[in-house]
N, C-alpha and C. Protein backbone atom coordinates (compact mmCIF):
# COMPACT_ATOMS: atom_id res chain seq x y z
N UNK A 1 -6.30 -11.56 -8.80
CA UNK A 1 -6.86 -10.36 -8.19
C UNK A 1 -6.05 -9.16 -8.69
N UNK A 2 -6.77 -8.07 -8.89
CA UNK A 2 -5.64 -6.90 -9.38
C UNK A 2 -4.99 -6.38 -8.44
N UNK A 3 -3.85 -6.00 -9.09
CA UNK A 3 -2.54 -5.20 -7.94
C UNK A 3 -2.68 -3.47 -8.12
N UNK A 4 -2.48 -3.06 -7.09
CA UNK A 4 -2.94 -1.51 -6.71
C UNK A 4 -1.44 -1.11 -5.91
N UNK A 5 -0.80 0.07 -6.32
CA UNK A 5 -0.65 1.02 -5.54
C UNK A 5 -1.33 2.43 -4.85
N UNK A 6 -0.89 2.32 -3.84
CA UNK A 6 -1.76 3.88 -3.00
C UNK A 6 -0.61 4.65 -2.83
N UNK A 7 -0.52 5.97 -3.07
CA UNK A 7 0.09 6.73 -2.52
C UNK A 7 -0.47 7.84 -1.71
N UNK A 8 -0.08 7.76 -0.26
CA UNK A 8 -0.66 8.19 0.71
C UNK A 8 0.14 9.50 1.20
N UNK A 9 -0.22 11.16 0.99
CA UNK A 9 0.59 12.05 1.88
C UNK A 9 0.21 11.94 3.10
N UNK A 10 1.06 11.94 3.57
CA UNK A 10 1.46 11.78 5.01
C UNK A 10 1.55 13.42 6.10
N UNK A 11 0.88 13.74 7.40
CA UNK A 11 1.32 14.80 7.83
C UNK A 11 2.38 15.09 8.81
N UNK A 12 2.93 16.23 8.36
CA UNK A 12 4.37 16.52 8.59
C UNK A 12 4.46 15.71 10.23
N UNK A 13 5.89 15.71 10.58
CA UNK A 13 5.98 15.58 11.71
C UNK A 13 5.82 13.92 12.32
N UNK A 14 5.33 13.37 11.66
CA UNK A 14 5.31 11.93 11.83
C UNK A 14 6.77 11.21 12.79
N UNK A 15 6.24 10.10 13.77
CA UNK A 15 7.70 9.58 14.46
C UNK A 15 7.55 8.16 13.93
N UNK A 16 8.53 7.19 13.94
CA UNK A 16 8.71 6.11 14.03
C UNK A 16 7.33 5.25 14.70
N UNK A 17 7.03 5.79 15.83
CA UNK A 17 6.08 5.00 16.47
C UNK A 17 4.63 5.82 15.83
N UNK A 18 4.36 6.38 15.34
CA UNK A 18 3.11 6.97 14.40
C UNK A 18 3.25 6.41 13.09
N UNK A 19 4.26 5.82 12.61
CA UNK A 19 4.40 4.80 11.45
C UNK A 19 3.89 3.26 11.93
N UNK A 20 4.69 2.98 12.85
CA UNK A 20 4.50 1.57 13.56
C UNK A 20 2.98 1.55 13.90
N UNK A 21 2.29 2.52 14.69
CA UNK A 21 0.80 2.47 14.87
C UNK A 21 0.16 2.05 13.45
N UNK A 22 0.28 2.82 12.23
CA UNK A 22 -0.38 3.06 11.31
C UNK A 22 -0.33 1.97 10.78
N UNK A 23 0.52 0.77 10.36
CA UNK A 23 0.91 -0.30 9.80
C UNK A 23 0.66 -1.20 11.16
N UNK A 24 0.84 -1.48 12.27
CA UNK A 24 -0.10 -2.21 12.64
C UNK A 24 -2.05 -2.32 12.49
N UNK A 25 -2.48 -0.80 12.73
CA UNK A 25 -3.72 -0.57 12.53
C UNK A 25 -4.00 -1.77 10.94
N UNK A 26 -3.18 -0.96 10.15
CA UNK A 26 -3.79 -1.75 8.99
C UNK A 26 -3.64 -3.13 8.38
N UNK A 27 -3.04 -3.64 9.29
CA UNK A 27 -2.54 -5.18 9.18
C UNK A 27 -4.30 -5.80 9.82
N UNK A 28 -4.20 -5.12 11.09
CA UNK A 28 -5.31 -5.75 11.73
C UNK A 28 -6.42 -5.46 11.18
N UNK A 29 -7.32 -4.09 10.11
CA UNK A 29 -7.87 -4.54 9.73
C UNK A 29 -7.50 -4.73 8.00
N UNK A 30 -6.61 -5.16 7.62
CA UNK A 30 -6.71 -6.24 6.47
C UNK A 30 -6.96 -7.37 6.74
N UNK A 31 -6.81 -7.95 7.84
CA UNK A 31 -6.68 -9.37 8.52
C UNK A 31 -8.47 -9.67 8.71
N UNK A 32 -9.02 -8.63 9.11
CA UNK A 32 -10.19 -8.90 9.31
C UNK A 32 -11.43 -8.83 7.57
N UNK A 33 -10.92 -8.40 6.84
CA UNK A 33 -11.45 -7.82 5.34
C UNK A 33 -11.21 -9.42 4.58
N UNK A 34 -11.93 -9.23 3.84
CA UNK A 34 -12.40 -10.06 2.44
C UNK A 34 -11.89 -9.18 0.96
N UNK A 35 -10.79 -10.10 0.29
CA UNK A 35 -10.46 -9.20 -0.76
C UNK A 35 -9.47 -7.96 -0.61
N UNK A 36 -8.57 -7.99 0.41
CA UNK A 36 -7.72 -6.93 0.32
C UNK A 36 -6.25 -7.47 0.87
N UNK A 37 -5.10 -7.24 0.77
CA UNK A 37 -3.83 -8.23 0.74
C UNK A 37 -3.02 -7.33 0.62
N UNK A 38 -2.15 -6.65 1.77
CA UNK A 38 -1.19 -5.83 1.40
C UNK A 38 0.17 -6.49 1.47
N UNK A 39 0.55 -6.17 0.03
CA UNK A 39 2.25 -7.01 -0.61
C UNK A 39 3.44 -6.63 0.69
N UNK A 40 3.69 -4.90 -0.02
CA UNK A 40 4.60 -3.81 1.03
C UNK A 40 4.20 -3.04 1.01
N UNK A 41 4.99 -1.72 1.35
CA UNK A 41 4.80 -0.62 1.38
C UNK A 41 6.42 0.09 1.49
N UNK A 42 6.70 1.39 0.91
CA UNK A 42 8.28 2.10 0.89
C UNK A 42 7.34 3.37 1.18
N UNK A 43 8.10 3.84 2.03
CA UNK A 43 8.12 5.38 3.03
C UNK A 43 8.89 5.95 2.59
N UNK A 44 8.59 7.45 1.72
CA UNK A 44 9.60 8.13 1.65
C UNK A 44 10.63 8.15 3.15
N UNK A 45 11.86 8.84 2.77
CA UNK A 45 13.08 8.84 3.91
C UNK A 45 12.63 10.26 4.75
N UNK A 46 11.87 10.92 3.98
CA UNK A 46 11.58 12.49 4.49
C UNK A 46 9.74 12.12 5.43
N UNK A 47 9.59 11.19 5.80
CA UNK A 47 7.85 10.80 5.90
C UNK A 47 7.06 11.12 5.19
N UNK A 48 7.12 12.02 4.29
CA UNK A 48 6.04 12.40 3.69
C UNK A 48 5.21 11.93 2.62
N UNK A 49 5.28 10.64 2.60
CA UNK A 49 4.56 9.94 1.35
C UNK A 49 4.83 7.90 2.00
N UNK A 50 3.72 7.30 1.84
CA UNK A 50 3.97 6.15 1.92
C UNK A 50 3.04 5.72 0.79
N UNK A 51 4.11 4.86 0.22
CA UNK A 51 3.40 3.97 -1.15
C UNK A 51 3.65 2.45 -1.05
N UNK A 52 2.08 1.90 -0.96
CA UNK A 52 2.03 0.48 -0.55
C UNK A 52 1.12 0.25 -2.15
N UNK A 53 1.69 -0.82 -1.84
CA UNK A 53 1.22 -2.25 -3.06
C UNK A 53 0.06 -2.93 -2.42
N UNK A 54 -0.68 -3.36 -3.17
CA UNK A 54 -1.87 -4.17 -2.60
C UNK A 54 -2.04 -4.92 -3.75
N UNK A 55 -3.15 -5.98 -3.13
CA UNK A 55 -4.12 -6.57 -4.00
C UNK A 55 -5.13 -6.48 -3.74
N UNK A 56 -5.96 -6.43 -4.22
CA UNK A 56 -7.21 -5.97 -3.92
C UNK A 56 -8.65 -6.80 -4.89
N UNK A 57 -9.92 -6.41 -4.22
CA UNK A 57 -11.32 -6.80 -5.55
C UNK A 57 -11.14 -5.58 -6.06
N UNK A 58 -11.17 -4.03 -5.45
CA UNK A 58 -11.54 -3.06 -5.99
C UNK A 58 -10.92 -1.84 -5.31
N UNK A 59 -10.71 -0.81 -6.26
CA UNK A 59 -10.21 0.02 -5.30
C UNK A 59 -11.45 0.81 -4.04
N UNK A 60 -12.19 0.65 -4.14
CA UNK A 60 -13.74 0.95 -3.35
C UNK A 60 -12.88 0.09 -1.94
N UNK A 61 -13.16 -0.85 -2.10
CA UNK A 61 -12.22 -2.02 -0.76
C UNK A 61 -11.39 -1.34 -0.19
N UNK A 62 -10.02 -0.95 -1.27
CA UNK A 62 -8.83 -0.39 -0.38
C UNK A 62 -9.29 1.29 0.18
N UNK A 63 -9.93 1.97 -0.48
CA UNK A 63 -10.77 2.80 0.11
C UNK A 63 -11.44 2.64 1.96
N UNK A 64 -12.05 1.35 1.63
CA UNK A 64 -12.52 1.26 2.94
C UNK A 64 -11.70 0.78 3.70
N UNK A 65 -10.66 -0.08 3.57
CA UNK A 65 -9.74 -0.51 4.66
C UNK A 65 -8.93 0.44 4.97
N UNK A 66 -8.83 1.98 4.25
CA UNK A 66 -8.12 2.65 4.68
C UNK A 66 -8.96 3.86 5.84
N UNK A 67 -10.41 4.16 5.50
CA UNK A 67 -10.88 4.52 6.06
C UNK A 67 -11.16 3.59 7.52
N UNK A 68 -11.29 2.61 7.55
CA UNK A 68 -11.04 1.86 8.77
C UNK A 68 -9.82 1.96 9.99
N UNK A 69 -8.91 1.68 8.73
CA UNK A 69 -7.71 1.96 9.69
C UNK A 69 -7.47 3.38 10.55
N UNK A 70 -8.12 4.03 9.53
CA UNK A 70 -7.88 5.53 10.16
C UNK A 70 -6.32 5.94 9.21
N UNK A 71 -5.88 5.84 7.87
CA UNK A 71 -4.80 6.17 7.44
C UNK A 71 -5.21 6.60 5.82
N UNK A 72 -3.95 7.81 5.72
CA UNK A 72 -5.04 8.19 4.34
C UNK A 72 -4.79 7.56 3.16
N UNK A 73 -5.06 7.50 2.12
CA UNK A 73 -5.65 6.84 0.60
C UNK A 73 -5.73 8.08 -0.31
N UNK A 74 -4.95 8.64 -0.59
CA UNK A 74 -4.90 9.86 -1.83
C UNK A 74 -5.18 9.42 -2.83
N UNK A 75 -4.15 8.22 -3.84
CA UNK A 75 -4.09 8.24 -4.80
C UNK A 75 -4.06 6.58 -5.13
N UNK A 76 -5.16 5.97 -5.77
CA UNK A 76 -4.72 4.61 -6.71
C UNK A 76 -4.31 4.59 -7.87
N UNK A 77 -3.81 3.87 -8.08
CA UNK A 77 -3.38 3.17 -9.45
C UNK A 77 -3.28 1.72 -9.34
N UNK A 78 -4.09 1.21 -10.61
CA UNK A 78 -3.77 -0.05 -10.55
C UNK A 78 -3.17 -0.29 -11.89
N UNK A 79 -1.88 -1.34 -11.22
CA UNK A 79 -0.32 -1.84 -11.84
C UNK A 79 -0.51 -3.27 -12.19
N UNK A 80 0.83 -3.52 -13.08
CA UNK A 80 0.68 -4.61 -13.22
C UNK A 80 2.63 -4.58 -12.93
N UNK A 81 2.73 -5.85 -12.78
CA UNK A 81 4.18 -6.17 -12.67
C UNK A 81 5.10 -6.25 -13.50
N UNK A 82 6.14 -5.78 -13.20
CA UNK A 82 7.46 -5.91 -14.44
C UNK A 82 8.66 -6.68 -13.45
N UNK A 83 9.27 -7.90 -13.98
CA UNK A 83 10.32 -7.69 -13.26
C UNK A 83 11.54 -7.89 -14.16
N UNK A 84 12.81 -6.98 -13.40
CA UNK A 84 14.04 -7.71 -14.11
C UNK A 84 14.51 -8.68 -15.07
N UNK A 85 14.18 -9.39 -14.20
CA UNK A 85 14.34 -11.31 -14.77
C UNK A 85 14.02 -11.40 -15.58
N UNK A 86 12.58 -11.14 -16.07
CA UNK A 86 12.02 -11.56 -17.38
C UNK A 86 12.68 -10.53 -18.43
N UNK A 87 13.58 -10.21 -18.22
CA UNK A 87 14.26 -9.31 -19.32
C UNK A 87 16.02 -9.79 -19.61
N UNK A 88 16.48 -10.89 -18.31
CA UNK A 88 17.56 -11.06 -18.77
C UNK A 88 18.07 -11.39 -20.13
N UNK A 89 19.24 -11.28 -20.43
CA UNK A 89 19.84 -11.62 -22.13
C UNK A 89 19.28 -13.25 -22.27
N UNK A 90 19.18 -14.10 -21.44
CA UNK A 90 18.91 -15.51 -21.70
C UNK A 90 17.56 -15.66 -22.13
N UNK A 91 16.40 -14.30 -22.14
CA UNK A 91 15.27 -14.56 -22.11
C UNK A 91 15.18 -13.48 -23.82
N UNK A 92 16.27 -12.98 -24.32
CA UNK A 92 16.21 -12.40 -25.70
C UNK A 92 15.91 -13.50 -26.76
């Protein structure tokens, strides 16, 4: 399935428990969706940006699970993975 990041601006003023709402909301409905799988997500330290990883069929999908949740969806990109490891000296 392809991997997607969203980067979502966020409005000012946000608390801890308006984060916690928002990431439960969207657990519950990913849980309920066909085709959508969220990896993580990193919150800027300032709130103003949360960028989650997904998997997804399409970005149309993560579109709608975000409109569901009620949380916003600015920006996709779909990624592919790099990691470390596959770069150690043992793998030259």
């Amino acid at each position: 399935m392809p991997r997607y990041v969203i980067e979502r601006q966020l409005p000012p003023g946000l608390t801890e428990a308006d984060i916690d709402d928002a990431a439960r909301r969207t657990v519950a409905v990913n849980s309920a969706m066909e085709g959508v799988r969220w990896i993580h997500s990193n919150l800027a330290v300032d709130r103003s940006k949360w960028f989650c990883e997904y998997e997804a069929t399409s970005p149309a999908a993560l579109r709608e699970a975000a409109r569901l949740a009620e949380i916003p969806c600015d920006t996709i990109t779909e990624v592919r993975e790099i990691r470390p490891d596959t770069y150690t000296r043992h793998t030259w």
